[in-house]
C-alpha atoms as a PDB file:
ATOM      1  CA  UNK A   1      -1.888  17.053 144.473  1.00  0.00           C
ATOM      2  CA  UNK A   2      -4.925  14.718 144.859  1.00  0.00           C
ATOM      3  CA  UNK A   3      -6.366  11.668 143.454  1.00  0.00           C
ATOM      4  CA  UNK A   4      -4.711  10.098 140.978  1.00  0.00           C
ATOM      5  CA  UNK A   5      -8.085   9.086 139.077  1.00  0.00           C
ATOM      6  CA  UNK A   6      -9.039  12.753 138.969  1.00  0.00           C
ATOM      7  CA  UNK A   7      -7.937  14.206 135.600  1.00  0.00           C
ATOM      8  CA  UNK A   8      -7.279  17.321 137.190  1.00  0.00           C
ATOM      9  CA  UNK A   9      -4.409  15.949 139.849  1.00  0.00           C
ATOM     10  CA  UNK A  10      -0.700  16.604 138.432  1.00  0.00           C
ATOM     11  CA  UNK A  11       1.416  14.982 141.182  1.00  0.00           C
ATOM     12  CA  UNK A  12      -0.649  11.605 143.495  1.00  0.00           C
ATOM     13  CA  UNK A  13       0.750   9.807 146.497  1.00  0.00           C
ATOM     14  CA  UNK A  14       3.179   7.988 146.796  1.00  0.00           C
ATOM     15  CA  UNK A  15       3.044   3.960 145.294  1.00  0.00           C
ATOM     16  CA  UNK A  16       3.115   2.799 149.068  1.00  0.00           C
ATOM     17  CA  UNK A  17       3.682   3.022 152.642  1.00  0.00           C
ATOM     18  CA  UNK A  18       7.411   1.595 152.505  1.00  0.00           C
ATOM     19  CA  UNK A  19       8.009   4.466 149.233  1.00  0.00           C
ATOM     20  CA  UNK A  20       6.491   7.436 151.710  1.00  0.00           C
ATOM     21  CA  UNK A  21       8.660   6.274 154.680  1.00  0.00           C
ATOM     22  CA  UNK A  22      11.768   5.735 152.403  1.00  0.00           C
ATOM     23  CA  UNK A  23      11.204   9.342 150.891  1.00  0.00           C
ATOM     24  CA  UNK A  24      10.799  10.845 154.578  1.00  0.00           C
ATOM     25  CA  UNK A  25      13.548   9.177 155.245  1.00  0.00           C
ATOM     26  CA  UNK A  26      15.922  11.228 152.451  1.00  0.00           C
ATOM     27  CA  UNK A  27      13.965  14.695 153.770  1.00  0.00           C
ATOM     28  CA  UNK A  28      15.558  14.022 156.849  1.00  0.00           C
ATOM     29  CA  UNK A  29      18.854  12.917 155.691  1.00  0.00           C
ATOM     30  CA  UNK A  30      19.166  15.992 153.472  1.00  0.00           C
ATOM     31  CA  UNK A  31      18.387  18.534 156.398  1.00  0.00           C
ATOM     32  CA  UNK A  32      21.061  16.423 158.598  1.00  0.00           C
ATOM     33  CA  UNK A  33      23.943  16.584 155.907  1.00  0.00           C
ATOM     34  CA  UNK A  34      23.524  20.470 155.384  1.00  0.00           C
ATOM     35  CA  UNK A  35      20.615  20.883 152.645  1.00  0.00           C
ATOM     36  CA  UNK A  36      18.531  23.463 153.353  1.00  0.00           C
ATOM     37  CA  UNK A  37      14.486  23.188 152.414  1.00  0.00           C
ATOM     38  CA  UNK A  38      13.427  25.842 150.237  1.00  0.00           C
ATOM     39  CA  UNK A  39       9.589  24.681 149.646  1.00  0.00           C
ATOM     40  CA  UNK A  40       7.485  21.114 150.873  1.00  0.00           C
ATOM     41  CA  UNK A  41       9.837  18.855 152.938  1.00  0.00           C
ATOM     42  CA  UNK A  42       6.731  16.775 154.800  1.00  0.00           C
ATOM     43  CA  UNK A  43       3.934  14.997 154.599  1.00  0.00           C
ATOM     44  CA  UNK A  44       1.277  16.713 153.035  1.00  0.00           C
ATOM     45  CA  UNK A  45      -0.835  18.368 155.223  1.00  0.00           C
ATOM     46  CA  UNK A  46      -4.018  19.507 153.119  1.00  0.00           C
ATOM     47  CA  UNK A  47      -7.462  18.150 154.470  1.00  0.00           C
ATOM     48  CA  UNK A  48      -8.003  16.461 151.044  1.00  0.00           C
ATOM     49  CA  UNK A  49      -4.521  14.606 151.387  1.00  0.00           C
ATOM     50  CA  UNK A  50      -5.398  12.964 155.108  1.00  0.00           C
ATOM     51  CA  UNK A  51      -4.560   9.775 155.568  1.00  0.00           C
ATOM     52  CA  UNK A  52      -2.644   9.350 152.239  1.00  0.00           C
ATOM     53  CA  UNK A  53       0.914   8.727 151.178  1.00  0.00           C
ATOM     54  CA  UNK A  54       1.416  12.156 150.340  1.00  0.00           C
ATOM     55  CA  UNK A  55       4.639  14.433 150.435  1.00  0.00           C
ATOM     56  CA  UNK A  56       4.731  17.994 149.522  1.00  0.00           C
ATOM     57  CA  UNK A  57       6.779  18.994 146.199  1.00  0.00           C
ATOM     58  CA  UNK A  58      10.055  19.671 147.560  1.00  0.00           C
ATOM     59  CA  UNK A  59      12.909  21.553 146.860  1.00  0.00           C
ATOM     60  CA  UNK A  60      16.476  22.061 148.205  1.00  0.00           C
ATOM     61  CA  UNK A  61      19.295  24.189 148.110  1.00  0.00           C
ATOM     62  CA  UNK A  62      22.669  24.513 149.421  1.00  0.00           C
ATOM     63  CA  UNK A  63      23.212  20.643 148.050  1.00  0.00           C
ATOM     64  CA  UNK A  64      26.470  19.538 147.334  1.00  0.00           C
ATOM     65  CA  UNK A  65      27.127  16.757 144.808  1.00  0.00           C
ATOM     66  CA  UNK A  66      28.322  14.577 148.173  1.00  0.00           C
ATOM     67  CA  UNK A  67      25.233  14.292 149.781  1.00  0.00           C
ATOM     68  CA  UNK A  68      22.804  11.148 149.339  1.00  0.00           C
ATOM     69  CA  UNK A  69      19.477  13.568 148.370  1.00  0.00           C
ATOM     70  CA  UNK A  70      22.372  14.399 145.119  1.00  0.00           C
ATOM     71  CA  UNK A  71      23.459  10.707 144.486  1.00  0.00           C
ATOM     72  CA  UNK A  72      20.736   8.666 144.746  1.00  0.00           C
ATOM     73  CA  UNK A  73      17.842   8.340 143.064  1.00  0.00           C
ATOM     74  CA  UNK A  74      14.614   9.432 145.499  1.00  0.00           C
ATOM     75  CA  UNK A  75      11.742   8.536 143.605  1.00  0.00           C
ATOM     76  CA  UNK A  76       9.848  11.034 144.949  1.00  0.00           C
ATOM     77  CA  UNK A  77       8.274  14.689 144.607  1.00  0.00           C
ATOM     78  CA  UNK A  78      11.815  15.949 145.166  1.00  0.00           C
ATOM     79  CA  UNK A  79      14.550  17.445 143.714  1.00  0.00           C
ATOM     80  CA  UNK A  80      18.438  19.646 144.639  1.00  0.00           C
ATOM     81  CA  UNK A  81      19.541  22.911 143.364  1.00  0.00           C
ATOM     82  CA  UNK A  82      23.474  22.452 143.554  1.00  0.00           C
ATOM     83  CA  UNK A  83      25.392  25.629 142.015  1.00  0.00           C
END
């Protein structure tokens, strides 16, 4: 995670404020409707990352295909593990 001008960064911030707030938002909703955080889940927290848009690569389990985080599209560093 870094600077999206650095060849070396795989995953930047997010495009803006309003994207990072609306993919908080989901993190949130997910935990309320039962999904449980495996890895990530916040803001990014690395000394590097200060100040930016950035949320940890997150992943959830215990999703079922009637929660939000498994019906809508979060267009963020996220993603379900429904079994």
């Amino acid at each position: 995670q870094g600077d999206p001008l650095d060849m070396a960064t795989q995953l930047g911030a997010q495009a803006s404020k309003m994207q990072f707030d609306k993919v908080e938002s989901y993190l949130r909703l997910a935990t309320e409707e039962g999904a449980e955080v495996l890895t990530g889940g916040s803001r990014a927290d690395a000394a590097n990352l200060a100040g930016g848009n950035f949320i940890k690569p997150t992943v959830f389990t215990n999703v079922k295909n009637t929660m939000r985080i498994a019906q809508e599209e979060i267009f963020g560093p996220v993603t379900s593990v429904i079994s």
